[in-house]
Protein backbone atom coordinates (compact mmCIF):
# COMPACT_ATOMS: atom_id res chain seq x y z
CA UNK A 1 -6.24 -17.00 -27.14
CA UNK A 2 -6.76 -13.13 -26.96
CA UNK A 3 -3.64 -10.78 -25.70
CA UNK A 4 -4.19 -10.07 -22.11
CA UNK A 5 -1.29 -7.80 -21.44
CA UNK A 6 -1.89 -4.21 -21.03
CA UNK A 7 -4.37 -5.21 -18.41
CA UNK A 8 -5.00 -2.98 -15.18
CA UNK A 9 -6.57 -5.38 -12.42
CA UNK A 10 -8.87 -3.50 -9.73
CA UNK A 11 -8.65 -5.46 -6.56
CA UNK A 12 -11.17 -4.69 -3.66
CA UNK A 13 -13.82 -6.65 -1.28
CA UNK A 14 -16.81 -5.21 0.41
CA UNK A 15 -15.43 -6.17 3.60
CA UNK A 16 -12.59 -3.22 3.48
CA UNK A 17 -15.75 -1.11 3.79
CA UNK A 18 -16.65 -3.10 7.26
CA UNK A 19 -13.14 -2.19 9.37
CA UNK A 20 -14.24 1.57 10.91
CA UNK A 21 -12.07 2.86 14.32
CA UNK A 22 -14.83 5.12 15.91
CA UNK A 23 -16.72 8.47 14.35
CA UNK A 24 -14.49 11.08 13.46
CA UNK A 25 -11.47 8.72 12.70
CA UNK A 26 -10.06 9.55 9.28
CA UNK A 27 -9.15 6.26 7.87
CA UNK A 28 -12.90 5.61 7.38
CA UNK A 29 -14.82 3.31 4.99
CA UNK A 30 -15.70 6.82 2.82
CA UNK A 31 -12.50 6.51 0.91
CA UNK A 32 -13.00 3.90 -0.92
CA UNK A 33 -16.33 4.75 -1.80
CA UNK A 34 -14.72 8.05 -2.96
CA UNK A 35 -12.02 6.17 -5.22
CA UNK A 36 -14.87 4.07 -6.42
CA UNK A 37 -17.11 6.83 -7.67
CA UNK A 38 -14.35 9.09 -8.89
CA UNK A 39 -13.22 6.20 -11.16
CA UNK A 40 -17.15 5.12 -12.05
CA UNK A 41 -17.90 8.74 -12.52
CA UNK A 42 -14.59 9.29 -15.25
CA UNK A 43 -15.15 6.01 -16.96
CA UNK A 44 -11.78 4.67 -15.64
CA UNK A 45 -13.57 1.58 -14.57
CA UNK A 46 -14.42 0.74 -17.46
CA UNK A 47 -11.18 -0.49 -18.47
CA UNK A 48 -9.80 -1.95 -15.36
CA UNK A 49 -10.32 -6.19 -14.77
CA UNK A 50 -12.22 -5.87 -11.42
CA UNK A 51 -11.63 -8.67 -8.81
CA UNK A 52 -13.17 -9.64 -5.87
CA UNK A 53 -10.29 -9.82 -2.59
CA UNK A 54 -9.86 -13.62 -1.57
CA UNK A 55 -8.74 -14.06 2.20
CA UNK A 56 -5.26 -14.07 2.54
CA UNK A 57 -3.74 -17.49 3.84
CA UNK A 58 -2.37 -17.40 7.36
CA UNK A 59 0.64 -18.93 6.15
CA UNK A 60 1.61 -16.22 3.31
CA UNK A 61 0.89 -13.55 5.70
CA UNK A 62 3.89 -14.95 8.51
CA UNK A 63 6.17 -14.59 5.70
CA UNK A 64 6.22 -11.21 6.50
CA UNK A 65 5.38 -11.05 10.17
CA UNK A 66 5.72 -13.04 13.05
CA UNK A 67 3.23 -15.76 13.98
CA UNK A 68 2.59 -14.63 17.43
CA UNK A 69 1.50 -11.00 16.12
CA UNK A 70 -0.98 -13.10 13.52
CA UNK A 71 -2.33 -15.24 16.26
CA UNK A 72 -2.70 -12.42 18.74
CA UNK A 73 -4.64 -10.30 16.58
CA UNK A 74 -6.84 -13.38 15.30
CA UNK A 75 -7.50 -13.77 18.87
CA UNK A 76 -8.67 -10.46 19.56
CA UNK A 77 -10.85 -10.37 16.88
CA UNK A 78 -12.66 -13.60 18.28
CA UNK A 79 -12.17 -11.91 21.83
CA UNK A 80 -14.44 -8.75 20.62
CA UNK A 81 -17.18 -10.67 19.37
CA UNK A 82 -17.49 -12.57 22.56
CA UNK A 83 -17.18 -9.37 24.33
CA UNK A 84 -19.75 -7.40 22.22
CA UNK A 85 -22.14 -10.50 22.69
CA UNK A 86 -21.79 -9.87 26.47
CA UNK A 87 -22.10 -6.13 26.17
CA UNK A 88 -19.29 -4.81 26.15
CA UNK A 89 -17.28 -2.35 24.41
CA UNK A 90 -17.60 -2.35 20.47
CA UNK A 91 -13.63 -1.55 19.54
CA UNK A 92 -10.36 -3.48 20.89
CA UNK A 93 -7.72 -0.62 21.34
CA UNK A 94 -4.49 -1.46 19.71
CA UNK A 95 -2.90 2.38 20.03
CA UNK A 96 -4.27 6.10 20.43
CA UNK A 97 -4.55 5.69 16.35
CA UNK A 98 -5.84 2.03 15.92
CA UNK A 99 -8.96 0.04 16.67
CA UNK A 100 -10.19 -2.96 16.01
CA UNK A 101 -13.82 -3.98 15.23
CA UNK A 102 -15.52 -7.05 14.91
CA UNK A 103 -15.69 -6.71 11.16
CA UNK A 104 -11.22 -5.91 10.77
CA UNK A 105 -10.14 -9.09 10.93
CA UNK A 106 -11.51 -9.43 7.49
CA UNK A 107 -10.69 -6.47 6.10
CA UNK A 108 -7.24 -7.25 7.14
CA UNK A 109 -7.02 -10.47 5.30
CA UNK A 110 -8.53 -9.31 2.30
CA UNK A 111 -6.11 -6.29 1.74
CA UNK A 112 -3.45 -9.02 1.96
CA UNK A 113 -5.15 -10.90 -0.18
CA UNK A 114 -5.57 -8.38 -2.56
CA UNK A 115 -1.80 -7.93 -3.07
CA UNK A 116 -0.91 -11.99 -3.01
CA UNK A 117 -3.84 -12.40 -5.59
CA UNK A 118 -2.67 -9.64 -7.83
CA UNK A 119 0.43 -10.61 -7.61
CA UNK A 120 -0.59 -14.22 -8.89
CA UNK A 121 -2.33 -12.46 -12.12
CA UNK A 122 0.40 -10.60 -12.84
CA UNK A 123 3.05 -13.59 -12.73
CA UNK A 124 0.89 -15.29 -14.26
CA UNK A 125 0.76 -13.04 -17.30
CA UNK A 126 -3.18 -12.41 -17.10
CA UNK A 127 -2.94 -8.61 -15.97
CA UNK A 128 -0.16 -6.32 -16.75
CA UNK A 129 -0.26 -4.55 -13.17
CA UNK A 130 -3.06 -4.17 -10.71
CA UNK A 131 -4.41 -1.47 -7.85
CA UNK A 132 -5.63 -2.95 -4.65
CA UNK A 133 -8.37 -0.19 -3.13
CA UNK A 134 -8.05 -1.82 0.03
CA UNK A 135 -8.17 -1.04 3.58
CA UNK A 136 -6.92 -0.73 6.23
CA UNK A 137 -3.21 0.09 4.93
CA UNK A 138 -0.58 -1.67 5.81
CA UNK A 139 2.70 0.06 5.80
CA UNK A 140 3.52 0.82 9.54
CA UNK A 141 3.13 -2.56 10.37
CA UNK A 142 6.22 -3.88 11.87
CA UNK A 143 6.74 -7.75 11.88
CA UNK A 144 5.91 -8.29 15.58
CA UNK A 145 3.61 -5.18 16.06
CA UNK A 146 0.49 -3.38 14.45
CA UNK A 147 0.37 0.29 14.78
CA UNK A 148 -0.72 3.95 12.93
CA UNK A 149 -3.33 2.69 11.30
CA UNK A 150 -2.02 -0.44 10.29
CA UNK A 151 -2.37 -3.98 11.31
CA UNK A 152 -0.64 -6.43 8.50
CA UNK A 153 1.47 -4.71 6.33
CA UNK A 154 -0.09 -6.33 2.42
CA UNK A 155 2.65 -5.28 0.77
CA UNK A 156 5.78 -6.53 2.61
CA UNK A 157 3.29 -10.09 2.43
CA UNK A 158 3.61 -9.64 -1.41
CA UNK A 159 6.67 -9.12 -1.82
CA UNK A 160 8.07 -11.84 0.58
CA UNK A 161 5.26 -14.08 -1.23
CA UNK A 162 6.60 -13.03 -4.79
CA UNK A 163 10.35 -13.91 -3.52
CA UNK A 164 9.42 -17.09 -1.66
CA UNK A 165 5.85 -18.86 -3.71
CA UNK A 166 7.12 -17.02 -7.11
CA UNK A 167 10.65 -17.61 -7.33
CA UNK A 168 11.69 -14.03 -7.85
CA UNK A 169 15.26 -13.11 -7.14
CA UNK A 170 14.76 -9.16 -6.94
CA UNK A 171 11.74 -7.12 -6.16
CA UNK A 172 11.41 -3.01 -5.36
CA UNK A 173 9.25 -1.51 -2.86
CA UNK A 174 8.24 2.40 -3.92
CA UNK A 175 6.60 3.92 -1.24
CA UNK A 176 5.59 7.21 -1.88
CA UNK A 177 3.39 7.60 1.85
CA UNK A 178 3.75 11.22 3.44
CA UNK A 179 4.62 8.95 6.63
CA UNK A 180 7.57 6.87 6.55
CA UNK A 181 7.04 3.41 6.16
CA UNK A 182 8.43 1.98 9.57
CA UNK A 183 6.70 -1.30 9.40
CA UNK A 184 8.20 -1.74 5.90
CA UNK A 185 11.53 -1.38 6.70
CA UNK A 186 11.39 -3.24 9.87
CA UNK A 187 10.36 -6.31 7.97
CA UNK A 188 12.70 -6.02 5.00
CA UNK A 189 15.68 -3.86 6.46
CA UNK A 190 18.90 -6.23 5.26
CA UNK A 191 17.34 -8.30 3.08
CA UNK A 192 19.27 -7.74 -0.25
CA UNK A 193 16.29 -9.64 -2.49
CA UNK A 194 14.10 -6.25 -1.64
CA UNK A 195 15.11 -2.81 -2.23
CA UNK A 196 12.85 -0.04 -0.47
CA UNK A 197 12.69 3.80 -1.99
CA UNK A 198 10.32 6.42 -0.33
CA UNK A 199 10.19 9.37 0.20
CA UNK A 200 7.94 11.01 3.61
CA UNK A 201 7.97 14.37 5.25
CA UNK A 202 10.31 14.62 8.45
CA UNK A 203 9.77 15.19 11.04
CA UNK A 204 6.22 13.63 11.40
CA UNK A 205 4.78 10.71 12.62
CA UNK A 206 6.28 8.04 13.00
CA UNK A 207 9.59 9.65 13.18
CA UNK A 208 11.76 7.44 11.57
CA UNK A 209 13.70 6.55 8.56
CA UNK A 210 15.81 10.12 8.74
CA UNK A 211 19.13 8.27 9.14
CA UNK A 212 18.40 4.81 7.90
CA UNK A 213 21.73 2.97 6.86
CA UNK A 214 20.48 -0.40 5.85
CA UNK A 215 22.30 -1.26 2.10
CA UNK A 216 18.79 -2.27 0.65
CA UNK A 217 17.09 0.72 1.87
CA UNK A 218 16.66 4.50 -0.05
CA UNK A 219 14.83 6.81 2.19
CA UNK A 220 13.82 10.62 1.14
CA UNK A 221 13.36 12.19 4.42
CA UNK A 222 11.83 16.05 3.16
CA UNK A 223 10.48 19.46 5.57
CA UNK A 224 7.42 20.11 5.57
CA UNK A 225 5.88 22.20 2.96
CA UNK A 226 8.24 20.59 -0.13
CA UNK A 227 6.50 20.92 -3.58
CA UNK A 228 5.92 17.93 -6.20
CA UNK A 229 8.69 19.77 -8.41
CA UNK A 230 11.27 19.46 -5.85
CA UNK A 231 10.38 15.67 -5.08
CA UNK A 232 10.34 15.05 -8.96
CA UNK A 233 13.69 16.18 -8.62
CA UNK A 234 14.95 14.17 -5.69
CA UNK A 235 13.29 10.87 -7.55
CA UNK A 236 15.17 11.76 -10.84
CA UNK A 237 18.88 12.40 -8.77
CA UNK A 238 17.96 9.35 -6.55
CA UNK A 239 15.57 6.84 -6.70
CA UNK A 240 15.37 6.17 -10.71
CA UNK A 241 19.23 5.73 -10.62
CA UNK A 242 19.20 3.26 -8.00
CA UNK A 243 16.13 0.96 -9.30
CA UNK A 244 17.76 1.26 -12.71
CA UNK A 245 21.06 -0.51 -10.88
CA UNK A 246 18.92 -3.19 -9.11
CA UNK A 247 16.85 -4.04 -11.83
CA UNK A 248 13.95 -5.45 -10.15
CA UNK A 249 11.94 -8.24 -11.35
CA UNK A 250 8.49 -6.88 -10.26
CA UNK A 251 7.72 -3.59 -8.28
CA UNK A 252 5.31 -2.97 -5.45
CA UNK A 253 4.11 0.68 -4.65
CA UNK A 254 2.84 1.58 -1.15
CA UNK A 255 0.27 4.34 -2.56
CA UNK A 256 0.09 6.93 0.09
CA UNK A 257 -1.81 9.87 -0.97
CA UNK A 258 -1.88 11.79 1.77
CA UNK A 259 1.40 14.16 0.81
CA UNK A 260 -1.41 15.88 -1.22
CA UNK A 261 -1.52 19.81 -0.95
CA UNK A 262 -5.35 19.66 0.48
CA UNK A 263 -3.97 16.44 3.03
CA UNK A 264 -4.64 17.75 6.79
CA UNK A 265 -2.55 14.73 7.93
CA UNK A 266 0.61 16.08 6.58
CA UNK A 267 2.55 19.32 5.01
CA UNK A 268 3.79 18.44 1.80
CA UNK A 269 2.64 20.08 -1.62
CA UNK A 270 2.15 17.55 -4.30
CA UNK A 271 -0.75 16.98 -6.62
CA UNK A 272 -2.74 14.67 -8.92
CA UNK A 273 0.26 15.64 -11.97
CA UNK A 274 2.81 14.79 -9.30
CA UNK A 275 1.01 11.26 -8.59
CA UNK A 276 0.98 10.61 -12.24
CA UNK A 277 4.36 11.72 -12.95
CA UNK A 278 5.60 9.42 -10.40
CA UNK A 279 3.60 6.55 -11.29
CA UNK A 280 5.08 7.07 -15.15
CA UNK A 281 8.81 6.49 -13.77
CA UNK A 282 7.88 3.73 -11.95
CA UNK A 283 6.02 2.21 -14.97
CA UNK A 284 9.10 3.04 -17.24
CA UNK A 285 11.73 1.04 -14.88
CA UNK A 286 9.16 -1.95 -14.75
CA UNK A 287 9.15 -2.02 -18.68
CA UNK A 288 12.71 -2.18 -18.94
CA UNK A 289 13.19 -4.75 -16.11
CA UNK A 290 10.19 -6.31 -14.62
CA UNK A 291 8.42 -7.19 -17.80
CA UNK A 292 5.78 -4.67 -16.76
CA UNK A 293 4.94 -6.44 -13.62
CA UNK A 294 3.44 -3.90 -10.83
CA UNK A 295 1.13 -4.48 -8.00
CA UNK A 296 -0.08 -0.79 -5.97
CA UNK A 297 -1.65 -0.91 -2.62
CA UNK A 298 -3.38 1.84 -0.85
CA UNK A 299 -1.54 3.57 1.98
CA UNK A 300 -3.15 6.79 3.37
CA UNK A 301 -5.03 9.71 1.80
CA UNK A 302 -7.47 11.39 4.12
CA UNK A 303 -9.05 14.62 2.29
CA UNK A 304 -11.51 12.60 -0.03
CA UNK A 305 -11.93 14.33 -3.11
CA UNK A 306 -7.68 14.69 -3.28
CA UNK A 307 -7.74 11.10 -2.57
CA UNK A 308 -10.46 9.64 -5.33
CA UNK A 309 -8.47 12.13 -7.98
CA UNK A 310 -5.12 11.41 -7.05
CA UNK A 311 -5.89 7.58 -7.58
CA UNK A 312 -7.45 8.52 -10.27
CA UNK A 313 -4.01 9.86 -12.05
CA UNK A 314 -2.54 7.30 -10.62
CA UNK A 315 -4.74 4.47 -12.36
CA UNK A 316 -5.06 6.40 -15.73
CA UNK A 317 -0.91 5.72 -15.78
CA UNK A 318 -0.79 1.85 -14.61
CA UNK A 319 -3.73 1.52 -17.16
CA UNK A 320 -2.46 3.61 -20.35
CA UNK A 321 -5.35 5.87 -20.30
């Protein structure tokens, strides 16, 4: 049998590309066609096991949120269609920020199934780590509510589904999002299997997470124009000291690159080296304790070409390139 490990899965499904919220909106189907050519164009794909998305199972996905919130937005899906057939509008309004079409239903279920199928191939030794290019992200979704963006929240799913179907007893949630991952913490706030580290520019939407006291929760709150030196710094003092302690059995990143320097959605200062740097730390704790073993999801990341090269770094690390 060949040697496997050392693997980079690539996770994605055309139907990510289908979800769209209206002209204008800026978590449109273009980034992943940006990530896609950026790594085609750089020869990164060559290197990475690509696989397609399988639906995530209804039942994996209440793990992490309540059934009621799964059903409703099932329902509104099938609700739109009906509506659309009878002329009427072409997008279910969940928030000012957060549409549905007929074609995000889908897209939701394969980002979940993205991480949960990932997270299988890792386990199961066949990939070293993976990147899901999926949308729409998932990290302000709460467990009864969708909202900024977001409508299931993939990687709470995984990491509930790596606890519960897996057997884990400790995982680590890095989300390094310029927003604060609400949803996250609403789902896993007090449970001591999970511990959560991010860091996000305060104040800014959703404004949370500032004075978070949960035990199993290590939030960064940082102003508005910080630099990638001074959150290197913050990660070294804080976060690496913490994971080190906990010792996680597999780690799941929330990839946000939106606290880019060229990112109109936020004010922080970081770049592609910054990405990479982080993603090196993160790879370094999962050597020593989590035999390797990371799934990434993408969060945000608006201005395109920052986005496709920040992945970029970001995949050159998980992938030893």
């Amino acid at each position: 049998m060949p040697n496997l490990m050392n693997k980079t899965g690539y996770f994605t499904h055309a139907d990510c590309r289908k979800h769209e919220m209206g002209a204008g909106h800026p978590e449109c189907p273009e980034r992943l066609d940006a990530i896609e050519d950026r790594l085609l164009m750089t020869g990164v794909a060559d290197v990475l096991d690509r696989r397609e998305a399988p639906l995530a199972p209804l039942s994996d996905i209440e793990l992490a949120h309540d059934r009621m919130l799964v059903a409703a937005l099932h329902g509104l899906s099938s609700q739109l269609v009906d509506d659309i057939n009878a002329g009427g509008p072409s997008y279910a309004q969940l928030d000012p920020d957060t549409a549905m079409n007929v074609h995000t239903w889908n897209a939701v279920l394969r980002a979940a199934g993205a991480t949960l199928a990932a997270t299988d191939a890792v386990m199961a030794g066949e990939l070293e780590n993976a990147f899901c290019a999926v949308r729409p992200p998932g990290h302000h979704a709460c467990r009864s509510k969708s909202m900024g963006f977001c409508f299931i929240n993939s990687v709470a799913v995984a990491s509930k589904y790596a606890l519960e179907r897996h057997g884990l007893k400790r995982v680590a949630i890095v989300d390094f999002d310029v927003h604060h991952g609400n949803g996250t913490e609403d789902i896993i706030s007090g449970d001591e299997r999970i511990l959560m580290v991010s860091f996000f520019q305060h104040p800014l939407y959703p404004n949370s997470g500032a004075d978070t006291d949960e035990p199993n929760m290590l939030n960064l709150p940082v102003p508005p124009y910080t630099k990638g030196p001074k959150i290197r710094e913050l990660i070294e003092a804080t976060w690496l000291p913490r994971l080190e302690e906990f010792k996680p059995e597999m780690i799941f990143i929330s990839a946000g690159f939106d606290a880019h320097r060229e990112d109109d959605l936020g004010q922080l200062g970081l770049v592609e080296q910054d990405y990479a740097w982080i993603t090196q730390r993160i790879k370094d704790v999962a050597k020593r304790h989590s035999k390797g073993r990371i799934v990434s999801s993408l969060e945000g990341g608006y201005n395109l070409h920052a986005l496709a090269c920040s992945v970029e770094a970001h995949v050159r690390v998980l992938a030893d390139l």
